[in-house]
N, C-alpha and C. Protein backbone atom coordinates (compact mmCIF):
# COMPACT_ATOMS: atom_id res chain seq x y z
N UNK A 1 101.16 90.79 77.08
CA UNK A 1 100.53 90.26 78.27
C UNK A 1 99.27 91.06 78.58
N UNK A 2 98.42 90.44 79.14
CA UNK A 2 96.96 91.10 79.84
C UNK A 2 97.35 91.93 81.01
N UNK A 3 96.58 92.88 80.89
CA UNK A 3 96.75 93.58 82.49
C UNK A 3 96.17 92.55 83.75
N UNK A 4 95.08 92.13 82.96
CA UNK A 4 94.08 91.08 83.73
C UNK A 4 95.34 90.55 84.59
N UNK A 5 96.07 89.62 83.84
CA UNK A 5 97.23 88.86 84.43
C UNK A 5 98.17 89.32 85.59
N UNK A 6 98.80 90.45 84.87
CA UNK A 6 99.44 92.25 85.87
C UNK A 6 99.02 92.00 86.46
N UNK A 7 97.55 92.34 87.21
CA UNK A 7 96.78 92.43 88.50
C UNK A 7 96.82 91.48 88.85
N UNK A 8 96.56 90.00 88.66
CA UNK A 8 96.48 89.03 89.39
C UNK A 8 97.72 88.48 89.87
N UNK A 9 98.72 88.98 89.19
CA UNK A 9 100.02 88.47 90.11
C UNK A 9 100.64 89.46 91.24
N UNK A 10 100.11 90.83 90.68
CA UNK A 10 100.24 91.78 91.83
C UNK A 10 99.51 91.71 92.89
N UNK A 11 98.33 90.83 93.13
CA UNK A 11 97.57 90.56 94.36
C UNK A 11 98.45 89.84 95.05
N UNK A 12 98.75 88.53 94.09
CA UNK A 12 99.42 87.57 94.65
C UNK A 12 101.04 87.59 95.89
N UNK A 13 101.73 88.54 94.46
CA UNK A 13 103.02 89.09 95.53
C UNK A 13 102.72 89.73 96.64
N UNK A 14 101.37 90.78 96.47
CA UNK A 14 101.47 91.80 97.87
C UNK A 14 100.92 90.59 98.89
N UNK A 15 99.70 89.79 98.54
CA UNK A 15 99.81 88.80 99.85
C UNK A 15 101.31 88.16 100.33
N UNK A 16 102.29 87.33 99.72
CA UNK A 16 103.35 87.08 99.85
C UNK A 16 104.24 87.30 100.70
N UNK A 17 104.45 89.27 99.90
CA UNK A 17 105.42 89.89 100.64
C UNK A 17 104.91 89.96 101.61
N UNK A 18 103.75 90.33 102.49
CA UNK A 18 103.36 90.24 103.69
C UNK A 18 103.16 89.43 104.33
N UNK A 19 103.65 88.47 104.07
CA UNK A 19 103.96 87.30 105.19
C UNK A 19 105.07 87.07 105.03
N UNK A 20 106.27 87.38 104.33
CA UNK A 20 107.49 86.90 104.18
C UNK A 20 108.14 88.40 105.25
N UNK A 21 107.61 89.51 105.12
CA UNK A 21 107.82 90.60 106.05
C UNK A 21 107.44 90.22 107.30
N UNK A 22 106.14 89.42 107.74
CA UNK A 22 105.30 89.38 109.09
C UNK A 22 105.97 88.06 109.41
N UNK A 23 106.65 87.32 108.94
CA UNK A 23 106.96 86.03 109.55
C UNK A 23 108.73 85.44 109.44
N UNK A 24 108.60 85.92 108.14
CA UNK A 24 110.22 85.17 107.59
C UNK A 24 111.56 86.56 108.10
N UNK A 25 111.16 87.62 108.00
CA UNK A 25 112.33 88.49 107.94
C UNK A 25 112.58 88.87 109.68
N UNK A 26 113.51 88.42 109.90
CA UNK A 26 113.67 88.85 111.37
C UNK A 26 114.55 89.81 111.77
N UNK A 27 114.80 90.81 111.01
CA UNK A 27 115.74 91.84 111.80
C UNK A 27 115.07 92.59 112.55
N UNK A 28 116.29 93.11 113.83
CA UNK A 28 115.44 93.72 114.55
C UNK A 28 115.10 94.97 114.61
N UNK A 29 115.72 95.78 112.90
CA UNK A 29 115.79 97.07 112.46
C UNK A 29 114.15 97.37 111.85
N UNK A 30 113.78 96.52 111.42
CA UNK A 30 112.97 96.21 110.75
C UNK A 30 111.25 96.80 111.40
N UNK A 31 110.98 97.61 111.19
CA UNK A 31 109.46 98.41 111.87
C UNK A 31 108.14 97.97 111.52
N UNK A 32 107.30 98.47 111.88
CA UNK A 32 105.93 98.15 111.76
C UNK A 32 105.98 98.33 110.33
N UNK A 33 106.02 97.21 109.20
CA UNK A 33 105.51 97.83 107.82
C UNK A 33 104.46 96.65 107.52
N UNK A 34 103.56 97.99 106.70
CA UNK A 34 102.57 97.21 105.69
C UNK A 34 102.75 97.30 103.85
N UNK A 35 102.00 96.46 103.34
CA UNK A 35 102.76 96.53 101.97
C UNK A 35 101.02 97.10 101.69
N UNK A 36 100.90 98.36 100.84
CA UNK A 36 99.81 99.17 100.36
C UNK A 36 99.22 98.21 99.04
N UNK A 37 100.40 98.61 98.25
CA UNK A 37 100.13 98.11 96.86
C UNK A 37 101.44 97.57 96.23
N UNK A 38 100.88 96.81 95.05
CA UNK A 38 102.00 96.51 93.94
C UNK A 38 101.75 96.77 92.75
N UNK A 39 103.19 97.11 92.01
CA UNK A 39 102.73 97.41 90.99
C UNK A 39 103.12 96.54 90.03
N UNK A 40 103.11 95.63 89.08
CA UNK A 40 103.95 94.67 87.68
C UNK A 40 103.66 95.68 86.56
N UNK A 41 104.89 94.79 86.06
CA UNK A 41 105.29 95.81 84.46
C UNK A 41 103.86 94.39 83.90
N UNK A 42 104.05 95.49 82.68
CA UNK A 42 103.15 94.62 81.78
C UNK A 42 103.50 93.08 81.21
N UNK A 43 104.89 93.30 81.45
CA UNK A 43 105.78 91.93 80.38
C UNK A 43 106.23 91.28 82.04
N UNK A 44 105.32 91.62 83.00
CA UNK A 44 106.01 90.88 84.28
C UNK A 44 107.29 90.78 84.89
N UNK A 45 108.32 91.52 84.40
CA UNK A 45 108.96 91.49 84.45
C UNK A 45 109.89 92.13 86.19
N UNK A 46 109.07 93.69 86.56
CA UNK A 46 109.81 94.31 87.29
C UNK A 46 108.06 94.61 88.18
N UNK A 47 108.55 94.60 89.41
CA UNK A 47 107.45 94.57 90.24
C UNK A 47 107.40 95.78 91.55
N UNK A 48 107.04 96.85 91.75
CA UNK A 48 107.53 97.53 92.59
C UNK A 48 106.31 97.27 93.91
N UNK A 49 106.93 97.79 94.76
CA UNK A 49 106.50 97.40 96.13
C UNK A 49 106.21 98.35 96.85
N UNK A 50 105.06 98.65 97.58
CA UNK A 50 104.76 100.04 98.10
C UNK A 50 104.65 99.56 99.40
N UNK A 51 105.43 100.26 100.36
CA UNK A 51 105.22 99.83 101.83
C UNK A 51 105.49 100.74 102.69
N UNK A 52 104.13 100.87 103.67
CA UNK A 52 103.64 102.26 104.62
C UNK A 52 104.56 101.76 105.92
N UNK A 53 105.31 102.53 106.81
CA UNK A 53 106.15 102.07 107.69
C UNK A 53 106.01 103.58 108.61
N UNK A 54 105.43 102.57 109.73
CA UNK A 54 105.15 103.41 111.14
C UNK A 54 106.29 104.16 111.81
N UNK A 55 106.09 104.70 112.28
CA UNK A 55 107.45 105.32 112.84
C UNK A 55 108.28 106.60 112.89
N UNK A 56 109.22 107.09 113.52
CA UNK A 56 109.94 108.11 113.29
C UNK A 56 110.82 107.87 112.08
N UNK A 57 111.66 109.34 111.50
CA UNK A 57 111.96 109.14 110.25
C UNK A 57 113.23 108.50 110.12
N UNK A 58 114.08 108.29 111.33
CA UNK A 58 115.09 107.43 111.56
C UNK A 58 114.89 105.72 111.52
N UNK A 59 113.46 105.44 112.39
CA UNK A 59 112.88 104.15 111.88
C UNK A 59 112.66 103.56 110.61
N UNK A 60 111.81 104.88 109.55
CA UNK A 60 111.53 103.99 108.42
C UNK A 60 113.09 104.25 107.73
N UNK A 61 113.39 104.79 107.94
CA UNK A 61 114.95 104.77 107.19
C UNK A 61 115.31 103.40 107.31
N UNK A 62 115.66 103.18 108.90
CA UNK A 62 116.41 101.39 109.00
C UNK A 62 115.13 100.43 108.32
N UNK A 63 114.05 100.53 108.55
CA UNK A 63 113.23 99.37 107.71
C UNK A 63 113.24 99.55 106.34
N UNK A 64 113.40 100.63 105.44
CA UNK A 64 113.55 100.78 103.91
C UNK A 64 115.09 100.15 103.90
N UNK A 65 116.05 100.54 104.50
CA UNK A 65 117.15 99.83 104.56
C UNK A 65 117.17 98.13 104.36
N UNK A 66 116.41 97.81 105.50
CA UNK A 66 116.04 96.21 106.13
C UNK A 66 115.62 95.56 104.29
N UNK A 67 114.29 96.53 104.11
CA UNK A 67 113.72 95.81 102.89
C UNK A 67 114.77 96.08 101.51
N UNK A 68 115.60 96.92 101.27
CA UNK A 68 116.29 97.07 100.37
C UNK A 68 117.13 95.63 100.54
N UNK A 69 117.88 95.58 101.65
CA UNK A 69 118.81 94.53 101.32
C UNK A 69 117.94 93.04 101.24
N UNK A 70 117.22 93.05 101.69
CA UNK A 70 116.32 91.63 101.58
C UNK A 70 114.96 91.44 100.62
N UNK A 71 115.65 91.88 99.46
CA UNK A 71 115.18 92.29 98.21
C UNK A 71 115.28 90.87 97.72
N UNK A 72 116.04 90.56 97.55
CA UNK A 72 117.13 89.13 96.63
C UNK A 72 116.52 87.74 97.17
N UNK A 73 116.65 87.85 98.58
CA UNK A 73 115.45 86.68 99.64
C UNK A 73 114.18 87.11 99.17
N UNK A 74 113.11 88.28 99.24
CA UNK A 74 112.16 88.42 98.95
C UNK A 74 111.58 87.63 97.39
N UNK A 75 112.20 87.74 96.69
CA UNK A 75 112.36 87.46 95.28
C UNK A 75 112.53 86.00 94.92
N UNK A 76 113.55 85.98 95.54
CA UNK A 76 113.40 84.27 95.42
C UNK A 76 112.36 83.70 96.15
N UNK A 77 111.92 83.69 97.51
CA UNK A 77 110.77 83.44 98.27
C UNK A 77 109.63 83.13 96.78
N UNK A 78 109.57 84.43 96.31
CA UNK A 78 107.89 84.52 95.35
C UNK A 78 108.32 83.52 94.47
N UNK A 79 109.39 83.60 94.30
CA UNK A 79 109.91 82.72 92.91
C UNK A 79 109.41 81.44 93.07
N UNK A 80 109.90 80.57 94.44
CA UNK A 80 109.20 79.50 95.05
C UNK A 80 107.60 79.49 95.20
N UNK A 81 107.20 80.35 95.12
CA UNK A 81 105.84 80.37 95.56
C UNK A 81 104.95 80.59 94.30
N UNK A 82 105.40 81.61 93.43
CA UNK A 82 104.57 81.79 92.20
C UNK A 82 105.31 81.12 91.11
N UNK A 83 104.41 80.28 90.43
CA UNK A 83 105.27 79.45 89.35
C UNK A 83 105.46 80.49 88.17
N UNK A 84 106.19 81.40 87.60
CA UNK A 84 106.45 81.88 86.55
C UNK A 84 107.93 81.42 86.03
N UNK A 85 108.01 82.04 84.74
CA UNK A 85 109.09 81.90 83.84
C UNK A 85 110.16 82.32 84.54
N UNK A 86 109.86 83.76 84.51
CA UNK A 86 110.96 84.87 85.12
C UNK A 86 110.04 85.48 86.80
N UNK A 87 110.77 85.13 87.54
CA UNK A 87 110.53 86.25 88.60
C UNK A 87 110.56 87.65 88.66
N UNK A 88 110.07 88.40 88.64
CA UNK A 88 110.03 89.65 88.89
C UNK A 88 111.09 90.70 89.57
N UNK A 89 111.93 90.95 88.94
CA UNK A 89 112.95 91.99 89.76
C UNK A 89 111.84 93.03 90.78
N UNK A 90 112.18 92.93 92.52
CA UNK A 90 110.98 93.92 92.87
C UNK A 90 111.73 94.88 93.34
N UNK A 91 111.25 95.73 93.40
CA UNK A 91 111.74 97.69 93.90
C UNK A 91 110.66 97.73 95.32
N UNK A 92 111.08 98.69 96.71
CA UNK A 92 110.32 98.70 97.38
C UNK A 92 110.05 99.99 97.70
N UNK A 93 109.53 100.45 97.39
CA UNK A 93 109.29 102.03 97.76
C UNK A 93 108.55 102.60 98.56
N UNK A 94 108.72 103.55 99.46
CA UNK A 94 107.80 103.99 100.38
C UNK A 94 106.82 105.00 100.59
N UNK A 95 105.55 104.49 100.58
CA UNK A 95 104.58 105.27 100.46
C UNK A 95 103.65 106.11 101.57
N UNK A 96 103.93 107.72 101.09
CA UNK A 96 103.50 108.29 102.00
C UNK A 96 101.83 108.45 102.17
N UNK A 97 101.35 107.39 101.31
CA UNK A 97 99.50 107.90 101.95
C UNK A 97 98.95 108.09 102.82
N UNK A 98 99.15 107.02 103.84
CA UNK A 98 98.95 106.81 105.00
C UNK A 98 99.13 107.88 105.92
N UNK A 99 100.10 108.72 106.36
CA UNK A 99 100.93 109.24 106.68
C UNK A 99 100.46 110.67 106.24
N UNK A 100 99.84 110.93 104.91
CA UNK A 100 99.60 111.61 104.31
C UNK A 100 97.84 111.85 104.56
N UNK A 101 97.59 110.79 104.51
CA UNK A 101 96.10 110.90 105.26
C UNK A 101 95.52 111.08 106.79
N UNK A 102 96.44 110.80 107.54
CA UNK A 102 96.59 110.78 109.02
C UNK A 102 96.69 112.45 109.16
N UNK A 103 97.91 113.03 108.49
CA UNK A 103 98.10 114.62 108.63
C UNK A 103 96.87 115.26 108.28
N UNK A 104 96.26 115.12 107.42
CA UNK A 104 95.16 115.99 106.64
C UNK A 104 93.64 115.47 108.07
């Protein structure tokens, strides 16, 4: 596969997930998150998810929580939305840049 490709579906999901976070997911555990970046495997396969989440460290705990279990909805969502073969198994991980840039 092209990276070219990589990148263009990783634009695609991070728009996605951020509206399936800003509109579709309604828990009320769930905190201020933004999605930074994404990353796709080369063979498209596995997609990880970088998302900056406001808050005390008890907050992003319950929203990494929130997004862990609504992994499976997230996934299928893109699945509907991006026509591929295979959907992307996604990982969501939390990124301290933000957070990291604010301190400095």
């Amino acid at each position: 596969m092209s990276k070219h490709r990589a990148f263009r579906l990783a634009e695609s999901i991070k728009i996605e997930v951020s509206r399936i976070i800003r509109e579709e997911i309604k828990d009320p555990r769930l905190g201020f998150v933004t999605v930074t970046d994404v990353e796709v495997a080369d063979d498209l396969r596995y997609a990880r998810i970088y998302v900056s989440i406001l808050g005390k460290e008890d907050e992003i705990k319950n929203s990494m929580d929130v997004l862990t279990r609504a992994s499976g909805y997230v996934r299928s969502e893109i699945g509907k939305i991006v026509r591929l073969r295979y959907v992307p198994e996604i990982a969501f991980k939390y990124d301290h840049s933000i957070e990291h840039g604010a301190h400095i």
